[in-house]
N, C-alpha and C. Protein backbone atom coordinates (compact mmCIF):
# COMPACT_ATOMS: atom_id res chain seq x y z
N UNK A 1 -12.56 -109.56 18.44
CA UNK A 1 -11.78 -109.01 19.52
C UNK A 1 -11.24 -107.62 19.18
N UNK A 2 -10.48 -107.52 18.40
CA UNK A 2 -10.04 -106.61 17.31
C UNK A 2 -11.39 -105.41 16.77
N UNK A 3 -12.38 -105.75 16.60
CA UNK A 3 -13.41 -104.84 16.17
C UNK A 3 -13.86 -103.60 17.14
N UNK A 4 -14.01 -103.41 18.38
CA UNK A 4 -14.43 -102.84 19.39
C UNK A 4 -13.10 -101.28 19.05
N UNK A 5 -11.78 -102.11 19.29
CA UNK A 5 -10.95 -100.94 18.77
C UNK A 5 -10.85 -100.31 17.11
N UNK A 6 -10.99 -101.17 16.80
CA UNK A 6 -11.30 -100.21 15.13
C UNK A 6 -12.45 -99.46 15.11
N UNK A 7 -13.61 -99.61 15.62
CA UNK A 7 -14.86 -98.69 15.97
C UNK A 7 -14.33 -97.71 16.44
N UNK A 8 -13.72 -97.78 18.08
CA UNK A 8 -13.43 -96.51 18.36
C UNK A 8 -11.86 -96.07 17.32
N UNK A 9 -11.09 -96.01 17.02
CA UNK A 9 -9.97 -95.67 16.18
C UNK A 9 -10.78 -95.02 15.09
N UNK A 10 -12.07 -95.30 14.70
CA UNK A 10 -12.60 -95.06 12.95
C UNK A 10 -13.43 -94.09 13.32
N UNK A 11 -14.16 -93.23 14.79
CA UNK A 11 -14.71 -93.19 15.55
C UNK A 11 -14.06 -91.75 15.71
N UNK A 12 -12.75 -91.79 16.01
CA UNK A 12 -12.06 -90.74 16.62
C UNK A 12 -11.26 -90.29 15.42
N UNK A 13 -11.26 -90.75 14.64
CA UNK A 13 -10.40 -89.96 13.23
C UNK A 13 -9.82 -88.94 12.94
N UNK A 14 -11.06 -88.72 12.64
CA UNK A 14 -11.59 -87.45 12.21
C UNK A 14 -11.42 -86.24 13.15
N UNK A 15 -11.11 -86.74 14.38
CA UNK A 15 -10.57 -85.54 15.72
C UNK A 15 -9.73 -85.68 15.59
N UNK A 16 -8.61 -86.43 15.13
CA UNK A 16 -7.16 -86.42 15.19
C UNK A 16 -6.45 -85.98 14.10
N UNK A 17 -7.00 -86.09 12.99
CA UNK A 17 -6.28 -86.05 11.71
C UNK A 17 -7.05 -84.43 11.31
N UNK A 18 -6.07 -83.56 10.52
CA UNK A 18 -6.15 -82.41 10.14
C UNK A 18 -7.37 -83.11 8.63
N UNK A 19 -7.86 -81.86 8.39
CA UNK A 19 -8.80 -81.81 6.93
C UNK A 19 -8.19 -82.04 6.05
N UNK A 20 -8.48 -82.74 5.04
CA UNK A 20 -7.68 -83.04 3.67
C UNK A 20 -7.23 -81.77 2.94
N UNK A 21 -6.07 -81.45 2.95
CA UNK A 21 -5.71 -79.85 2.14
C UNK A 21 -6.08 -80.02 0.65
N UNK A 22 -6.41 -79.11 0.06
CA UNK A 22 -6.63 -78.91 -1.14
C UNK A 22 -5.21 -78.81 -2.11
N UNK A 23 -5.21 -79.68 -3.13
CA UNK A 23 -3.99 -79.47 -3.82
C UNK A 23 -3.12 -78.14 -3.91
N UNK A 24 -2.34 -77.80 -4.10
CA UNK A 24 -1.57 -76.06 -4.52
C UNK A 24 -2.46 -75.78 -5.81
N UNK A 25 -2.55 -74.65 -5.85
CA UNK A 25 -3.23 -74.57 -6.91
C UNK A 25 -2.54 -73.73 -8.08
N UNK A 26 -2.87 -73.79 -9.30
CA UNK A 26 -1.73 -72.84 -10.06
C UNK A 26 -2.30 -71.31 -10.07
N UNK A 27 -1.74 -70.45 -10.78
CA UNK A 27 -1.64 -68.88 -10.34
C UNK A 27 -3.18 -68.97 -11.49
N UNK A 28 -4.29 -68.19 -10.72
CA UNK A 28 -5.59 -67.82 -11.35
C UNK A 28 -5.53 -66.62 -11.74
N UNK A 29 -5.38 -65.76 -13.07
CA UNK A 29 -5.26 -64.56 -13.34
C UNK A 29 -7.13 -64.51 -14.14
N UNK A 30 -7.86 -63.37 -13.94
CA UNK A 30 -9.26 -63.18 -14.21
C UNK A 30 -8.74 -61.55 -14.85
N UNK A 31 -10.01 -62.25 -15.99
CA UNK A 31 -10.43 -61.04 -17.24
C UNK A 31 -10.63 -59.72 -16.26
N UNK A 32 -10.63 -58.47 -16.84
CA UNK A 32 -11.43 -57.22 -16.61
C UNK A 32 -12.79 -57.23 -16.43
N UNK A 33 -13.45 -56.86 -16.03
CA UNK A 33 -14.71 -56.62 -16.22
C UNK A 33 -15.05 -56.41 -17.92
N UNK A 34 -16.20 -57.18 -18.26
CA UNK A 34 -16.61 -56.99 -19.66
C UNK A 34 -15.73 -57.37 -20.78
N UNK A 35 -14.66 -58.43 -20.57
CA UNK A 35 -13.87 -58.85 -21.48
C UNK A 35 -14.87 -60.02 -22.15
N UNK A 36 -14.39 -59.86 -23.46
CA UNK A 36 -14.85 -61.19 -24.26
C UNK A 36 -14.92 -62.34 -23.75
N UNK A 37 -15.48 -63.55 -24.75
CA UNK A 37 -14.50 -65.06 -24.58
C UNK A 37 -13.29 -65.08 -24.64
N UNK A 38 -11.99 -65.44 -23.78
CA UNK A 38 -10.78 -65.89 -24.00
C UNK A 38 -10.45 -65.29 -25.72
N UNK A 39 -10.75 -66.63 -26.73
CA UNK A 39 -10.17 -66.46 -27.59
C UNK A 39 -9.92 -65.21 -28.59
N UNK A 40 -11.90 -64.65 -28.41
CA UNK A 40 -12.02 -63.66 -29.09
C UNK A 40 -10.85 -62.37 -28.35
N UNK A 41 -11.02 -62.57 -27.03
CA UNK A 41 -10.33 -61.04 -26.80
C UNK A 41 -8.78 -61.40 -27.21
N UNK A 42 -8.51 -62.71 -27.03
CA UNK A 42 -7.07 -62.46 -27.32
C UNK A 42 -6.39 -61.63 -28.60
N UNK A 43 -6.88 -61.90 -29.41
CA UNK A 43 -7.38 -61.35 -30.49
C UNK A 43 -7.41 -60.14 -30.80
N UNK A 44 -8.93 -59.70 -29.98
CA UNK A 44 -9.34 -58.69 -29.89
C UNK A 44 -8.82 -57.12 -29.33
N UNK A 45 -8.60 -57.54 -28.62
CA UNK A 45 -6.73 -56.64 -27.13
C UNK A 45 -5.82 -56.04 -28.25
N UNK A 46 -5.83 -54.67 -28.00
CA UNK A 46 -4.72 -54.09 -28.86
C UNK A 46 -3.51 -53.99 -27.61
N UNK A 47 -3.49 -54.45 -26.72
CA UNK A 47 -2.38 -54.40 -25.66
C UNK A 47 -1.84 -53.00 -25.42
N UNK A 48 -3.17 -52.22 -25.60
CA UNK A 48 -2.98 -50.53 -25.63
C UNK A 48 -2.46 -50.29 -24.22
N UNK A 49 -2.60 -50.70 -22.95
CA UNK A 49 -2.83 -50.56 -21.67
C UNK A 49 -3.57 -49.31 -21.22
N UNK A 50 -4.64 -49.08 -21.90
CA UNK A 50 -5.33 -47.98 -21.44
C UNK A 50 -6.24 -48.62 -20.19
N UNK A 51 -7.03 -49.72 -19.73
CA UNK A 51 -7.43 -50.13 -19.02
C UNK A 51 -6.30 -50.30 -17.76
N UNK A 52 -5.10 -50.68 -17.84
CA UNK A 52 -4.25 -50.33 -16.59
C UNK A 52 -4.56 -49.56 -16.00
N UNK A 53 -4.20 -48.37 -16.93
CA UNK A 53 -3.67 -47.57 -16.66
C UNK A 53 -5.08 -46.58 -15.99
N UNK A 54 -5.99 -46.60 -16.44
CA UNK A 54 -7.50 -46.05 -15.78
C UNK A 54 -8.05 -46.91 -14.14
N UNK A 55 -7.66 -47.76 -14.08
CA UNK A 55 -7.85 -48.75 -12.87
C UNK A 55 -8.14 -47.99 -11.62
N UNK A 56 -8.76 -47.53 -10.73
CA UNK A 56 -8.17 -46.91 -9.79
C UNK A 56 -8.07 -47.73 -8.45
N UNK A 57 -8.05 -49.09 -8.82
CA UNK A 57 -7.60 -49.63 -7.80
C UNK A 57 -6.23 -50.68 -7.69
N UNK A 58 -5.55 -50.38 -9.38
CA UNK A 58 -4.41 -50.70 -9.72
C UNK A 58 -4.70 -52.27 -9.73
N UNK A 59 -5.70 -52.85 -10.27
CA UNK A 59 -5.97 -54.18 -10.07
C UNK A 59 -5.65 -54.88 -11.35
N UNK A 60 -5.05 -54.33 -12.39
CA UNK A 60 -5.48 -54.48 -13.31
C UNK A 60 -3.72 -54.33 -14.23
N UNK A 61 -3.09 -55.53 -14.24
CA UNK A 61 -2.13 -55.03 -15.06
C UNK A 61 -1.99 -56.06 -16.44
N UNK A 62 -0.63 -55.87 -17.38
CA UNK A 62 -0.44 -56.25 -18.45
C UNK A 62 -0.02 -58.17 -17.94
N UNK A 63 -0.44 -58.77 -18.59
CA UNK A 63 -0.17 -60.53 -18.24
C UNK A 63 1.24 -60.65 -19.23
N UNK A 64 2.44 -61.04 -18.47
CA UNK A 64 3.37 -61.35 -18.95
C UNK A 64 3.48 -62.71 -19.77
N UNK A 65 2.93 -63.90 -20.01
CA UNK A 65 3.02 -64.86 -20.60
C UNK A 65 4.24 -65.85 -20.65
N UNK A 66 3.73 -66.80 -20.73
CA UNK A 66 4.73 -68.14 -20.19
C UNK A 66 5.82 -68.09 -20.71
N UNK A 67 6.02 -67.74 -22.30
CA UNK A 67 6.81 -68.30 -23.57
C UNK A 67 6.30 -67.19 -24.30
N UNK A 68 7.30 -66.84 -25.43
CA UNK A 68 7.72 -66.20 -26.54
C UNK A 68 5.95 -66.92 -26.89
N UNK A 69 5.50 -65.81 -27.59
CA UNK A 69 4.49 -66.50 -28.48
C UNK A 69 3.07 -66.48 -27.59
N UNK A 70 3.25 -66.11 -26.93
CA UNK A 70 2.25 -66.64 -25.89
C UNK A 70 0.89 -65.43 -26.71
N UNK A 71 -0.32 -66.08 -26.78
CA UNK A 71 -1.42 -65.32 -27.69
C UNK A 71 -1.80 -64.56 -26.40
N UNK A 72 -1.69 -64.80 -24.98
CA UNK A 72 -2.54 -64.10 -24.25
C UNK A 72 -0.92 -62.76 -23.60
N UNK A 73 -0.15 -63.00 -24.24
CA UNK A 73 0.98 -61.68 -23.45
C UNK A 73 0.56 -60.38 -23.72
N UNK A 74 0.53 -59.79 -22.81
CA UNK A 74 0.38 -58.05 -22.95
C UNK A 74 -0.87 -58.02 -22.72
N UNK A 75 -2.34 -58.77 -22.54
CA UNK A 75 -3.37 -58.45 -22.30
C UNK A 75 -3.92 -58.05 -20.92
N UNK A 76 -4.42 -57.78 -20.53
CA UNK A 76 -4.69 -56.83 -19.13
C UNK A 76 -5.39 -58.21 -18.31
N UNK A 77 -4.95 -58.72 -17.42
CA UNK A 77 -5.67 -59.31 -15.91
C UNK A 77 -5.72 -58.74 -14.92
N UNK A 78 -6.26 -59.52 -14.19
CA UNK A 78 -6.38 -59.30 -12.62
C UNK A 78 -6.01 -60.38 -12.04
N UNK A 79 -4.70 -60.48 -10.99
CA UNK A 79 -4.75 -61.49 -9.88
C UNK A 79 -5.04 -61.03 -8.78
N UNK A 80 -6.21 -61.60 -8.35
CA UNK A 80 -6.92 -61.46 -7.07
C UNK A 80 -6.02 -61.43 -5.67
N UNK A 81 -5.09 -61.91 -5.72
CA UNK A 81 -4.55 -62.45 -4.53
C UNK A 81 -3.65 -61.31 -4.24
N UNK A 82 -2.98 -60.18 -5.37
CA UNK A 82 -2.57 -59.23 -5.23
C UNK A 82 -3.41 -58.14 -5.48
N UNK A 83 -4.59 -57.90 -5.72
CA UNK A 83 -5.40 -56.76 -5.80
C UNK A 83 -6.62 -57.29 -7.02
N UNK A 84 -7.69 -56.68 -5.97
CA UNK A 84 -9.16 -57.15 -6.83
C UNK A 84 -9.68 -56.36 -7.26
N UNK A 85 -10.37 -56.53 -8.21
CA UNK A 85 -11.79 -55.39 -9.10
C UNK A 85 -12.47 -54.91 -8.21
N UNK A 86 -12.30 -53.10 -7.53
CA UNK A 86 -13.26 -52.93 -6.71
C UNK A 86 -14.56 -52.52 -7.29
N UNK A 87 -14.78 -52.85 -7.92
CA UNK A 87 -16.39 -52.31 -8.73
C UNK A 87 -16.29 -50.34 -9.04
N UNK A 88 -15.68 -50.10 -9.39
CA UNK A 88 -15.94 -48.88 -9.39
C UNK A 88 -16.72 -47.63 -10.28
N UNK A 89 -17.10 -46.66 -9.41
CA UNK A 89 -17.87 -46.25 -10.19
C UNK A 89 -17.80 -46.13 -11.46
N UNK A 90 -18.58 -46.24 -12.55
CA UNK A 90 -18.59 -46.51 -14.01
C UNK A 90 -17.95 -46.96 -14.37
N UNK A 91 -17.49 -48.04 -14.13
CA UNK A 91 -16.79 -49.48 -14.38
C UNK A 91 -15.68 -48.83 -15.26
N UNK A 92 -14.63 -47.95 -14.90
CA UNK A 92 -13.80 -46.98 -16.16
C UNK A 92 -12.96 -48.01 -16.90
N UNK A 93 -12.45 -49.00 -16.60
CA UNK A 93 -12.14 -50.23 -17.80
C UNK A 93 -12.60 -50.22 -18.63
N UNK A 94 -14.19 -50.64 -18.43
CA UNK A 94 -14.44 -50.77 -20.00
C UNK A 94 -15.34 -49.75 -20.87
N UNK A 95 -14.80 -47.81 -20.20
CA UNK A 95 -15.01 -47.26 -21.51
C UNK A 95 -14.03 -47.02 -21.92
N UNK A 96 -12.67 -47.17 -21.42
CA UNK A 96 -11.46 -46.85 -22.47
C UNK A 96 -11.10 -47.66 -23.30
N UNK A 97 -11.30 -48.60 -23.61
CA UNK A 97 -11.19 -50.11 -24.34
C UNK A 97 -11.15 -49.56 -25.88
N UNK A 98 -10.29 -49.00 -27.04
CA UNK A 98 -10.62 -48.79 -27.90
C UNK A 98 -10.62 -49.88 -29.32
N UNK A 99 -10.62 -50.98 -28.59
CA UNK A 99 -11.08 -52.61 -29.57
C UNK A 99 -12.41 -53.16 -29.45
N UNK A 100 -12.69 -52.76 -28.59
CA UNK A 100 -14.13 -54.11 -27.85
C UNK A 100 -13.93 -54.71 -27.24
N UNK A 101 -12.59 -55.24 -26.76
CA UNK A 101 -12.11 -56.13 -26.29
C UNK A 101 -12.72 -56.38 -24.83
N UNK A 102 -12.72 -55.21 -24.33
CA UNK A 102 -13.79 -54.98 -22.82
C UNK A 102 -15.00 -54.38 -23.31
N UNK A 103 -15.89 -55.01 -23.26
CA UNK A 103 -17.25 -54.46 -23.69
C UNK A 103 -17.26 -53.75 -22.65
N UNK A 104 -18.30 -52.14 -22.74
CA UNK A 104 -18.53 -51.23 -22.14
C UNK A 104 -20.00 -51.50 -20.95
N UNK A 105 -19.75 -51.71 -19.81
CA UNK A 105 -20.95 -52.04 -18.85
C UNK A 105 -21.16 -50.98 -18.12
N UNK A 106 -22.67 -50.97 -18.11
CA UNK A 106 -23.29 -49.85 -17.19
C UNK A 106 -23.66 -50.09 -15.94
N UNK A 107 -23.47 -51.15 -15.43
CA UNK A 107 -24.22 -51.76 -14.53
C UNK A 107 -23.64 -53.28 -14.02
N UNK A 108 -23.03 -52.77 -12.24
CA UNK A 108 -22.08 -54.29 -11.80
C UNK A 108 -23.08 -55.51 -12.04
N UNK A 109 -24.29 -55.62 -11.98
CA UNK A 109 -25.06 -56.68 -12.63
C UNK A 109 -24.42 -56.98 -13.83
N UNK A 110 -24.33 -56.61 -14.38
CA UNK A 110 -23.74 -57.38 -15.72
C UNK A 110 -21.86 -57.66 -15.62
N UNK A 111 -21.04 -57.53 -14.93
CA UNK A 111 -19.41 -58.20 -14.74
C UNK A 111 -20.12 -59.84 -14.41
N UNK A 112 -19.28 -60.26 -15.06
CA UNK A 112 -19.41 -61.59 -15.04
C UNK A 112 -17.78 -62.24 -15.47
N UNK A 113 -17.10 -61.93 -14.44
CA UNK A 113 -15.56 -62.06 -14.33
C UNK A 113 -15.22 -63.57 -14.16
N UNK A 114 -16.10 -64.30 -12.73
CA UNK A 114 -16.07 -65.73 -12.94
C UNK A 114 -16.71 -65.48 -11.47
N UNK A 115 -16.71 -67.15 -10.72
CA UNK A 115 -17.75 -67.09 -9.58
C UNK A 115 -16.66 -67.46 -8.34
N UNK A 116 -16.32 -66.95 -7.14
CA UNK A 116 -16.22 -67.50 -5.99
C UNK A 116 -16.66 -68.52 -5.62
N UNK A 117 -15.46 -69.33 -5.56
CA UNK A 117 -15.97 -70.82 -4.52
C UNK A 117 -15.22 -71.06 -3.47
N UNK A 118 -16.11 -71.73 -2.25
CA UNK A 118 -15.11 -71.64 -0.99
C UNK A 118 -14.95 -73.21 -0.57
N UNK A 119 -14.04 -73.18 0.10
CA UNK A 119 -13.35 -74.82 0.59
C UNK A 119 -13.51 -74.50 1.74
N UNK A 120 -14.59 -75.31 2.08
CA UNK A 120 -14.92 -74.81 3.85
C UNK A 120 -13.88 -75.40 4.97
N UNK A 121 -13.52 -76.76 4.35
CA UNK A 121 -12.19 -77.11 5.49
C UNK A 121 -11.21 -75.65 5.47
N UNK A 122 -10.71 -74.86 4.93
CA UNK A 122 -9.95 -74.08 5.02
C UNK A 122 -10.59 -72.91 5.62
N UNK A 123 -12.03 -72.68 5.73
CA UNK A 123 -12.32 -71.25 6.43
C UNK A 123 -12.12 -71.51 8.21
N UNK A 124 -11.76 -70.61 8.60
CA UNK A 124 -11.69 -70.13 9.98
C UNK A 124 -12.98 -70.46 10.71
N UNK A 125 -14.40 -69.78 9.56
CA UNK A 125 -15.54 -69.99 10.31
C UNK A 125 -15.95 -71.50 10.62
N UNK A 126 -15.49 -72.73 9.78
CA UNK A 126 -15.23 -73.80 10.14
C UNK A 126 -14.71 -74.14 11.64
N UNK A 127 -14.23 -73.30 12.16
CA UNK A 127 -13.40 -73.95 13.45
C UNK A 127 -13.87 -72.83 14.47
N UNK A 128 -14.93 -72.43 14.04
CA UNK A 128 -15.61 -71.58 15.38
C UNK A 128 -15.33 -69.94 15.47
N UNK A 129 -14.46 -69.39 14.40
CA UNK A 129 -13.55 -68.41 14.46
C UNK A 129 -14.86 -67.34 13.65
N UNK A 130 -14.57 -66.17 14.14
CA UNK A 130 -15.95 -65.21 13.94
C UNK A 130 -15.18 -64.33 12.38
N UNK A 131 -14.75 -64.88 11.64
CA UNK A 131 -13.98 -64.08 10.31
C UNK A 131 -15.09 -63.60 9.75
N UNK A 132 -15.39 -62.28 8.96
CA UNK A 132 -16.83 -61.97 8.17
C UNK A 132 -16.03 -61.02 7.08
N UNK A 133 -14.71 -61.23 6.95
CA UNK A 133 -14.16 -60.25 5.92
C UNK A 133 -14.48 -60.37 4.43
N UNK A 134 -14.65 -61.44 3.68
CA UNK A 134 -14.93 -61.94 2.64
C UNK A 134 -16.70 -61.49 2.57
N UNK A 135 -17.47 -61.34 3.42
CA UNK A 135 -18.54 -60.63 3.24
C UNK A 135 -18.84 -59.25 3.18
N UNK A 136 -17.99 -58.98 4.04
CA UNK A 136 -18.59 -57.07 4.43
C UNK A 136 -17.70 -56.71 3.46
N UNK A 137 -16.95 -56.78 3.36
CA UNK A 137 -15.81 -56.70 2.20
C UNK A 137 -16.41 -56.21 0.86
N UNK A 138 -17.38 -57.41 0.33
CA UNK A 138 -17.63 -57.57 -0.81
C UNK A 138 -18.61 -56.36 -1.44
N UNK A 139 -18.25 -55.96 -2.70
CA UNK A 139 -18.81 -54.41 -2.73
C UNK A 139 -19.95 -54.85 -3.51
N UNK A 140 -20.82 -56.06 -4.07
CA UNK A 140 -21.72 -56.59 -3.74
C UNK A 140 -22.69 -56.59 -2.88
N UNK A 141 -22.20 -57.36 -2.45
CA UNK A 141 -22.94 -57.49 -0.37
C UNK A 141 -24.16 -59.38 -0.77
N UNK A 142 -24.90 -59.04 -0.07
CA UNK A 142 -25.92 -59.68 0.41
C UNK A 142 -26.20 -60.68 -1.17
N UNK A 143 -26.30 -60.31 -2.17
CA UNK A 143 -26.71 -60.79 -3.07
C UNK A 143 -25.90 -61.62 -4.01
N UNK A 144 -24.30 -61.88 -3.57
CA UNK A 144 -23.26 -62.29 -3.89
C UNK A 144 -22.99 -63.20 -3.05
N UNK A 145 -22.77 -63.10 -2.31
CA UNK A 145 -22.09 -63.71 -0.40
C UNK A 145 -22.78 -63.25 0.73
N UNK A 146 -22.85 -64.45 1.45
CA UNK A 146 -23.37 -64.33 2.67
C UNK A 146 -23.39 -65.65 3.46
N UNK A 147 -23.71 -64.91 4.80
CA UNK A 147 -23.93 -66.52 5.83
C UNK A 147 -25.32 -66.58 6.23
N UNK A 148 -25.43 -68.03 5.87
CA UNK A 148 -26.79 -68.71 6.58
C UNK A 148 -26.56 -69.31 7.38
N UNK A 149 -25.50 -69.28 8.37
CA UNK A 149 -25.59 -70.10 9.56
C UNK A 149 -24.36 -70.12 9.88
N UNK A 150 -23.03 -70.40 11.20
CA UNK A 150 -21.95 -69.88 11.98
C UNK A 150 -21.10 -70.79 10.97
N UNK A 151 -21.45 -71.48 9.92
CA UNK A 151 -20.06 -71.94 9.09
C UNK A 151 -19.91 -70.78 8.14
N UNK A 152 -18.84 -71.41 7.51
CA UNK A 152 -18.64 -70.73 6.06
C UNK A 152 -19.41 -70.26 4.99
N UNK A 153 -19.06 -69.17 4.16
CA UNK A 153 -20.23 -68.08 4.13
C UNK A 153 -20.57 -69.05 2.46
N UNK A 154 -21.77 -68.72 1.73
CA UNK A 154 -22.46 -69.20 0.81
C UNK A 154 -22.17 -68.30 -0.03
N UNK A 155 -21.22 -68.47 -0.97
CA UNK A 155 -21.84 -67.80 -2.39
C UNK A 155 -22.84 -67.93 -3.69
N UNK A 156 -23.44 -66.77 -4.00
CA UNK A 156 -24.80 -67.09 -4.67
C UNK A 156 -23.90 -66.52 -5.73
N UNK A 157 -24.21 -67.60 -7.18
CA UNK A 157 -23.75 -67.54 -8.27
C UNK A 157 -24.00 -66.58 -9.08
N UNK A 158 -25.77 -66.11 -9.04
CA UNK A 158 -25.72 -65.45 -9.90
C UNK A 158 -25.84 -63.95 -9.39
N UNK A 159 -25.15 -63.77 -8.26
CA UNK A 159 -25.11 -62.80 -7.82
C UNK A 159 -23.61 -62.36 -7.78
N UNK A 160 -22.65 -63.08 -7.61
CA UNK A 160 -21.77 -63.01 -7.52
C UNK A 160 -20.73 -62.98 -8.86
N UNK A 161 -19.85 -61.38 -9.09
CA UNK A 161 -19.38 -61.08 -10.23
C UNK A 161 -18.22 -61.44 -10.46
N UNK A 162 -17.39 -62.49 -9.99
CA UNK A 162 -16.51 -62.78 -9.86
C UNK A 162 -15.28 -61.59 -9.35
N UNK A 163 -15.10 -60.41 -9.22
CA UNK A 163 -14.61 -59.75 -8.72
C UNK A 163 -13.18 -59.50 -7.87
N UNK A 164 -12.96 -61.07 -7.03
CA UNK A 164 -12.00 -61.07 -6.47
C UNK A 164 -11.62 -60.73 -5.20
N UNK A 165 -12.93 -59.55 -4.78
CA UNK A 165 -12.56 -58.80 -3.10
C UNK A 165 -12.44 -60.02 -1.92
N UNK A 166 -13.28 -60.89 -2.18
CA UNK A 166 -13.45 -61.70 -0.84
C UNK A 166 -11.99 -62.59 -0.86
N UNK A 167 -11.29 -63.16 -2.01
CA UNK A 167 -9.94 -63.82 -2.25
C UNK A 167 -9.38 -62.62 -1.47
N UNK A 168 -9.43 -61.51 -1.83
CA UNK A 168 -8.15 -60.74 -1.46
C UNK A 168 -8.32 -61.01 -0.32
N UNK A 169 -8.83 -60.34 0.08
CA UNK A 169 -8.91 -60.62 2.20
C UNK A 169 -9.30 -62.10 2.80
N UNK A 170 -9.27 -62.27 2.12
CA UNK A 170 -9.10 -63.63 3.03
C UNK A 170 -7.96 -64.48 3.91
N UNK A 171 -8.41 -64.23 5.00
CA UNK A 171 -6.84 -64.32 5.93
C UNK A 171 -6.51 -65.94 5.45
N UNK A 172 -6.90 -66.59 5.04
CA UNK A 172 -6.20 -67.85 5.33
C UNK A 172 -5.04 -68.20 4.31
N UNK A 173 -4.20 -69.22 4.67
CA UNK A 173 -3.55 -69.92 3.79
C UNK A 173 -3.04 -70.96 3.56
N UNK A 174 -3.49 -71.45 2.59
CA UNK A 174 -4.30 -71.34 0.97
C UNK A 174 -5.61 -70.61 1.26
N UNK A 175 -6.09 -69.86 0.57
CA UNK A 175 -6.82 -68.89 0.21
C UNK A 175 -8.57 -69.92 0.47
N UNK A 176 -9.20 -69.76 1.16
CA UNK A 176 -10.63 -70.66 1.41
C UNK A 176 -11.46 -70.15 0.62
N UNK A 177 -11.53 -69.44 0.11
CA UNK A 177 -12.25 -68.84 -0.85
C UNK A 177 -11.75 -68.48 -2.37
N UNK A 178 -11.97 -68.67 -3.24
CA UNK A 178 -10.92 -68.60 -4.57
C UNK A 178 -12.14 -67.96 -5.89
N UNK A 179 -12.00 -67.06 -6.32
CA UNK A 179 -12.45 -66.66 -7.66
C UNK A 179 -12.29 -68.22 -9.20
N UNK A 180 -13.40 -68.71 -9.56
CA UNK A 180 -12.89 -69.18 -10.29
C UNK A 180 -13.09 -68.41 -11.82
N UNK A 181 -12.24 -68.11 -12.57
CA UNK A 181 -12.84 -67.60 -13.83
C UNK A 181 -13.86 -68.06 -14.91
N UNK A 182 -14.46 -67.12 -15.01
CA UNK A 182 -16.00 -66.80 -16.18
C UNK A 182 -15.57 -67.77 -17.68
């Protein structure tokens, strides 16, 4: 008797109830372009701030650290969510680097910062909405991000330099698109 309404109730759900939100997430700070492994650069980082300070898209500052002691304080990140790696010409980060700490790259093919991943319940293009900022945006393009069809856009891994542009603009919030680090 009972079954006919649980069909339709189990039926209609999914129209009634919002998308499962994605946990909060904690603060994602991403290497420079051409930084080491973690450990080595920690290390490695004379906490010169010459890479700041060359940035020209100011993306790029000193990481304050949790606690006294902290091995990664004073080393140069990027949080995406306040300003991303615009690829710029001759990647000037990492020729001022006078440790190694940012290996010197000639070529945005080789940044390998970390990869964009998107939570499609959270994109706009999910709900019919024509958003394309996280693409045209991307100083990449086509070979990083893109759409194959009116949902949410596809990022291609190995195209994609972890970079950060498409996080920045991304109107939503929580962020549908997120840099994860290299």
């Amino acid at each position: 008797m009972l079954k006919p309404v649980v069909e339709a109730i189990e039926e209609r759900l999914p129209q009634i109830l919002p998308p499962e939100e994605p946990p909060p997430r904690p603060r994602i700070v991403l290497r420079p372009p051409g930084a080491l492994d973690e450990g080595l650069f920690n290390d490695t980082c004379r906490r010169c701030g010459a890479c700041v300070a060359i940035c020209p898209a100011k993306a790029i500052f000193a990481f304050e650290g949790k606690h006294e002691g902290d091995r990664a304080r004073g080393t140069p990140v990027i949080d995406a969510d306040l300003a991303a790696c615009v690829i710029c010409d001759g990647l000037l980060c990492t020729t001022v680097c006078p440790s190694g700490a940012l290996r010197r790259l000639t070529h945005p093919s080789e940044i390998r910062m970390g990869t964009a991943e998107v939570y499609a319940p959270l994109c706009v293009r999910s709900d019919g909405e024509d958003c394309t900022e996280c693409v045209t945006k991307c100083p990449i393009g086509p070979t990083a991000i893109r759409f194959d069809h009116a949902g949410p856009p596809v990022v291609l891994p190995d195209g994609c330099t972890g970079c950060g542009v498409c996080q920045l603009y991304c109107p939503t919030s929580p962020k549908a698109i997120v840099v994860r680090p290299a």
